[in-house]
C-alpha atoms as a PDB file:
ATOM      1  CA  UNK A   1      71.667-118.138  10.077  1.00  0.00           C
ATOM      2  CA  UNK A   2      75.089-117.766   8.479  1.00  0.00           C
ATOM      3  CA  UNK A   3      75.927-121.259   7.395  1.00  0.00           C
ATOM      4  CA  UNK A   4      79.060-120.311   5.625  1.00  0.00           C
ATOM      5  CA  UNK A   5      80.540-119.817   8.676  1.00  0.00           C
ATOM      6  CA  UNK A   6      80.642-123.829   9.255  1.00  0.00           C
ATOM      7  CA  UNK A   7      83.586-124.361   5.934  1.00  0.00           C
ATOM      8  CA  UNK A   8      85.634-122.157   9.033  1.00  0.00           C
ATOM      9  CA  UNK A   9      84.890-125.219  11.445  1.00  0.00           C
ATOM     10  CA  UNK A  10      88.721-126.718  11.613  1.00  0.00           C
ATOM     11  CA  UNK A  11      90.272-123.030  11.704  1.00  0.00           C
ATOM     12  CA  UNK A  12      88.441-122.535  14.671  1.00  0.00           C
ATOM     13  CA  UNK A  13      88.707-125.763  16.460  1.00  0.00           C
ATOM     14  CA  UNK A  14      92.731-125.501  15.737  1.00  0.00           C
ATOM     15  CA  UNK A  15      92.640-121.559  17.647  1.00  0.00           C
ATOM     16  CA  UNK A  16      90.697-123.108  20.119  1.00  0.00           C
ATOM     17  CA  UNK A  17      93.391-125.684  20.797  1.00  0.00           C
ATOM     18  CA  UNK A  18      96.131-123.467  20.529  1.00  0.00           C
ATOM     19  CA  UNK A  19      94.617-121.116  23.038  1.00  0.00           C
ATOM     20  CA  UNK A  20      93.498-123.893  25.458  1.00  0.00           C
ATOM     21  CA  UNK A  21      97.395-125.232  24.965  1.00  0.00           C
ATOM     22  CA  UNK A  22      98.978-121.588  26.151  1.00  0.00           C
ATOM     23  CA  UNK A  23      96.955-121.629  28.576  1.00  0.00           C
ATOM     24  CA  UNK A  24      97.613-125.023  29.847  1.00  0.00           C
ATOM     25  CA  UNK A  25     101.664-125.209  29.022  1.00  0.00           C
ATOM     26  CA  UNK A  26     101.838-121.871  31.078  1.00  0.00           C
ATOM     27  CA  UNK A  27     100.347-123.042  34.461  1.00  0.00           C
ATOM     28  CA  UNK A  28     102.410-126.081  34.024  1.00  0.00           C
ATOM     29  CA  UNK A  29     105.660-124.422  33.130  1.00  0.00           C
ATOM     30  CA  UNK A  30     104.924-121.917  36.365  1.00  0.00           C
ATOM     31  CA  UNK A  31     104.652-125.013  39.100  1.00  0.00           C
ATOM     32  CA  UNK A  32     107.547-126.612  37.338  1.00  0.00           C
ATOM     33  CA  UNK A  33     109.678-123.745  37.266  1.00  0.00           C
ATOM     34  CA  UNK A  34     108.896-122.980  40.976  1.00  0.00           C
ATOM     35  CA  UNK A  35     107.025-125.783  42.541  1.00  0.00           C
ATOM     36  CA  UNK A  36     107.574-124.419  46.033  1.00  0.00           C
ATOM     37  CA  UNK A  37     105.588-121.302  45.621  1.00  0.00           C
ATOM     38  CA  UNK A  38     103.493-123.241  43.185  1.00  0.00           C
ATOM     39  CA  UNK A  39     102.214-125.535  45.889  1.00  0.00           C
ATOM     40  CA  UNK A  40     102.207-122.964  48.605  1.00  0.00           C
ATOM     41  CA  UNK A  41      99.696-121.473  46.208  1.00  0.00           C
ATOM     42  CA  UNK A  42      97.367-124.609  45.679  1.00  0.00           C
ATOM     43  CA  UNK A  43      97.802-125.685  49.271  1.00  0.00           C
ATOM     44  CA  UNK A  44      99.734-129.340  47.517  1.00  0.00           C
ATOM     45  CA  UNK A  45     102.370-130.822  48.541  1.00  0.00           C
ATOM     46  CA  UNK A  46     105.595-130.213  46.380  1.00  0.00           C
ATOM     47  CA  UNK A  47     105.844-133.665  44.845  1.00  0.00           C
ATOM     48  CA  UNK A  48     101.879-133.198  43.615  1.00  0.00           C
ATOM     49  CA  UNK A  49     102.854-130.272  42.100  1.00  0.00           C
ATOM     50  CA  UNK A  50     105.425-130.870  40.144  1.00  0.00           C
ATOM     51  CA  UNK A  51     103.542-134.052  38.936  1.00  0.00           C
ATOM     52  CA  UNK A  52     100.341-131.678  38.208  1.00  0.00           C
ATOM     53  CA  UNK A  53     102.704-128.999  35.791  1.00  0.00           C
ATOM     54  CA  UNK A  54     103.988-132.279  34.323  1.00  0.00           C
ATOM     55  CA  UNK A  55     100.643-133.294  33.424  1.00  0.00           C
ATOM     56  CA  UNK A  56      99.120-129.529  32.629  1.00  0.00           C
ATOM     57  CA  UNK A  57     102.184-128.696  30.177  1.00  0.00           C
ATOM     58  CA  UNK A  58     102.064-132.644  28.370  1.00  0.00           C
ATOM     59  CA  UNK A  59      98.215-132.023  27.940  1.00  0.00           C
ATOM     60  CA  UNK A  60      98.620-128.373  26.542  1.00  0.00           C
ATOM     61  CA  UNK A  61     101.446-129.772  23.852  1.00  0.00           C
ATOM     62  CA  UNK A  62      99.090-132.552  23.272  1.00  0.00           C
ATOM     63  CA  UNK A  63      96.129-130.645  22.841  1.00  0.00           C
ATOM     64  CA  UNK A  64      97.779-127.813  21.079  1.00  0.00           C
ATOM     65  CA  UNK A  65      99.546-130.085  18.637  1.00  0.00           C
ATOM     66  CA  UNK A  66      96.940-132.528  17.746  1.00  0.00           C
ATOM     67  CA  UNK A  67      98.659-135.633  19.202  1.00  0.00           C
ATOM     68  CA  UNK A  68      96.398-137.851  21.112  1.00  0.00           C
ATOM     69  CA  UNK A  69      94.138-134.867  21.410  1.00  0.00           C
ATOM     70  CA  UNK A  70      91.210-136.429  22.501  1.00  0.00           C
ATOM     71  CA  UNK A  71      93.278-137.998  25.567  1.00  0.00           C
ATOM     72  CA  UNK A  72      94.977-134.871  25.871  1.00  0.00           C
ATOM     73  CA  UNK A  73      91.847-133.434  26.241  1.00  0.00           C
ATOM     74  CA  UNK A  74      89.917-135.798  28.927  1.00  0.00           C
ATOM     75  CA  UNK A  75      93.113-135.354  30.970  1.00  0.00           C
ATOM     76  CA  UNK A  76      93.089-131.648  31.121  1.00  0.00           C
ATOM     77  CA  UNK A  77      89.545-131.994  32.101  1.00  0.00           C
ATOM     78  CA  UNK A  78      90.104-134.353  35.388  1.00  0.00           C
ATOM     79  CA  UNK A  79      92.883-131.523  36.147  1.00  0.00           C
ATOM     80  CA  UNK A  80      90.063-129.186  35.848  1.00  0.00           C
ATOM     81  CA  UNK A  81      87.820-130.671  37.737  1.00  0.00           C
ATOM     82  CA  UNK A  82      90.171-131.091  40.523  1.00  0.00           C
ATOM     83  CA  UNK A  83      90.835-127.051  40.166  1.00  0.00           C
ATOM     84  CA  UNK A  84      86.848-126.864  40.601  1.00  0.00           C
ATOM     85  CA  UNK A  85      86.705-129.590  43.532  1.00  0.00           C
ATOM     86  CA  UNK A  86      89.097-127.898  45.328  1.00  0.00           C
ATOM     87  CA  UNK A  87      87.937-124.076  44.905  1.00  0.00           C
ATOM     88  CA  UNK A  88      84.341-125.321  45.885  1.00  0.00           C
ATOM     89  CA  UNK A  89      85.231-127.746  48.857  1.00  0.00           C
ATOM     90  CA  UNK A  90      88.576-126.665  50.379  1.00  0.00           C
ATOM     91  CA  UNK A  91      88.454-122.557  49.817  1.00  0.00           C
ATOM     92  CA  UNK A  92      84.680-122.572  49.633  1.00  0.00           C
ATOM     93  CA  UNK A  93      84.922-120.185  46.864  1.00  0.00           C
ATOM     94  CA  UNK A  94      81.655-119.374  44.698  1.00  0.00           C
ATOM     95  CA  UNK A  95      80.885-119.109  41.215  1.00  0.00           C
ATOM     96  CA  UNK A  96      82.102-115.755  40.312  1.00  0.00           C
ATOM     97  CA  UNK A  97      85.383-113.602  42.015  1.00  0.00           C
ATOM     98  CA  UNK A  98      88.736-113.774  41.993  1.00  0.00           C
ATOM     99  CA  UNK A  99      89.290-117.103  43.231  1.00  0.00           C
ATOM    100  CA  UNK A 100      85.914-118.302  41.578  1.00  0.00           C
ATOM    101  CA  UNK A 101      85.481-121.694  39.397  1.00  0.00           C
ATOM    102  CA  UNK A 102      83.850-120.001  36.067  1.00  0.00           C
ATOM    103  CA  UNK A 103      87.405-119.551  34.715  1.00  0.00           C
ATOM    104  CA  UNK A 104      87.662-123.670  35.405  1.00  0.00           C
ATOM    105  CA  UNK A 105      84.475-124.239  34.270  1.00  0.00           C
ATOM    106  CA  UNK A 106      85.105-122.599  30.431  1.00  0.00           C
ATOM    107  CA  UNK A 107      87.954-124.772  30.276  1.00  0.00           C
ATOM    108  CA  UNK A 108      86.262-127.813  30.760  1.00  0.00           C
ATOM    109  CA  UNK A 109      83.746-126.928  28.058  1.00  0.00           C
ATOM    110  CA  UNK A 110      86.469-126.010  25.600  1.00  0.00           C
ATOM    111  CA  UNK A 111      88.452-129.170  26.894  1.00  0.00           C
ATOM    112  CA  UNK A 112      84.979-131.313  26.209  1.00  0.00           C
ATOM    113  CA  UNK A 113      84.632-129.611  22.319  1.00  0.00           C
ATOM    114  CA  UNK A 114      88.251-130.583  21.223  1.00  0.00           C
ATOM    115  CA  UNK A 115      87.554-134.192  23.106  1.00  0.00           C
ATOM    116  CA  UNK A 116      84.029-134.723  21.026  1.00  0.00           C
ATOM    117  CA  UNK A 117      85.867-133.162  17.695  1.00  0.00           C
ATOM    118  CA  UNK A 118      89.024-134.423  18.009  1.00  0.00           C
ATOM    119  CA  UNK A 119      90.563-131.215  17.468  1.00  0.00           C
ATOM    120  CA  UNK A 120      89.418-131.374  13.898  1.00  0.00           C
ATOM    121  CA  UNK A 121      91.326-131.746  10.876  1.00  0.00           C
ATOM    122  CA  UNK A 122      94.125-130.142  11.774  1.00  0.00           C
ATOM    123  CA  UNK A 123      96.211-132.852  13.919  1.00  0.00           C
ATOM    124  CA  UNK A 124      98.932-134.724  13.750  1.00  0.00           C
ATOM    125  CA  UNK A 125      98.087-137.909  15.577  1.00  0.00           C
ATOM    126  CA  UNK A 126      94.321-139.413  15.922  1.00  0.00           C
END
């Protein structure tokens, strides 16, 4: 219908990335700052979660800087689908609510469009 829009293909793919990245780098700065509460709060042990903020802020740089993006990427997703795995078979949590696994679930998807783009042309290291 408006294929115009597709010349705006990189712009988008680069807010994507930096919105995915915030995202990300927050949640990991939060269990790194305070990994006691941080793993009170995702039932882990301490040592887990200061290994999973490592991981969640070095994937949001990644991702949100275009280096290794597409590795970046896959690794936020396993982090995600961890999230999911535990929401649905620990807390038993459903689709929807406060606790739910959509929120997860859009990551993944926006994790699995930088992965199959690359991030786009706006990168600094394939």
């Amino acid at each position: 219908m408006f294929p115009e829009l597709a010349r705006f293909t990189d712009v988008a793919l680069l807010l994507l990335r930096l919105m995915v990245g915030l995202v990300f780098v927050a949640s990991g700065y939060r269990h790194l700052n305070n990994p006691i509460e941080g793993a009170r709060s995702i039932e882990m042990s301490k040592g887990f979660t200061i290994f999973l903020g490592m991981a969640e802020v070095a994937g949001g740089l990644g991702v949100t800087f275009g280096v290794l993006t597409q590795l970046a990427a896959i690794g936020l997703i396993l982090i995600m689908f961890g999230a999911i795995g535990k929401k649905i078979f620990s807390w038993h949590t459903g689709f929807w609510g406060e606790k739910g696994w959509h929120y997860d679930l859009m990551l993944v998807l926006m994790n699995l469009v930088i992965a199959c783009t690359n991030g786009g042309a706006y990168v600094l290291i394939r």
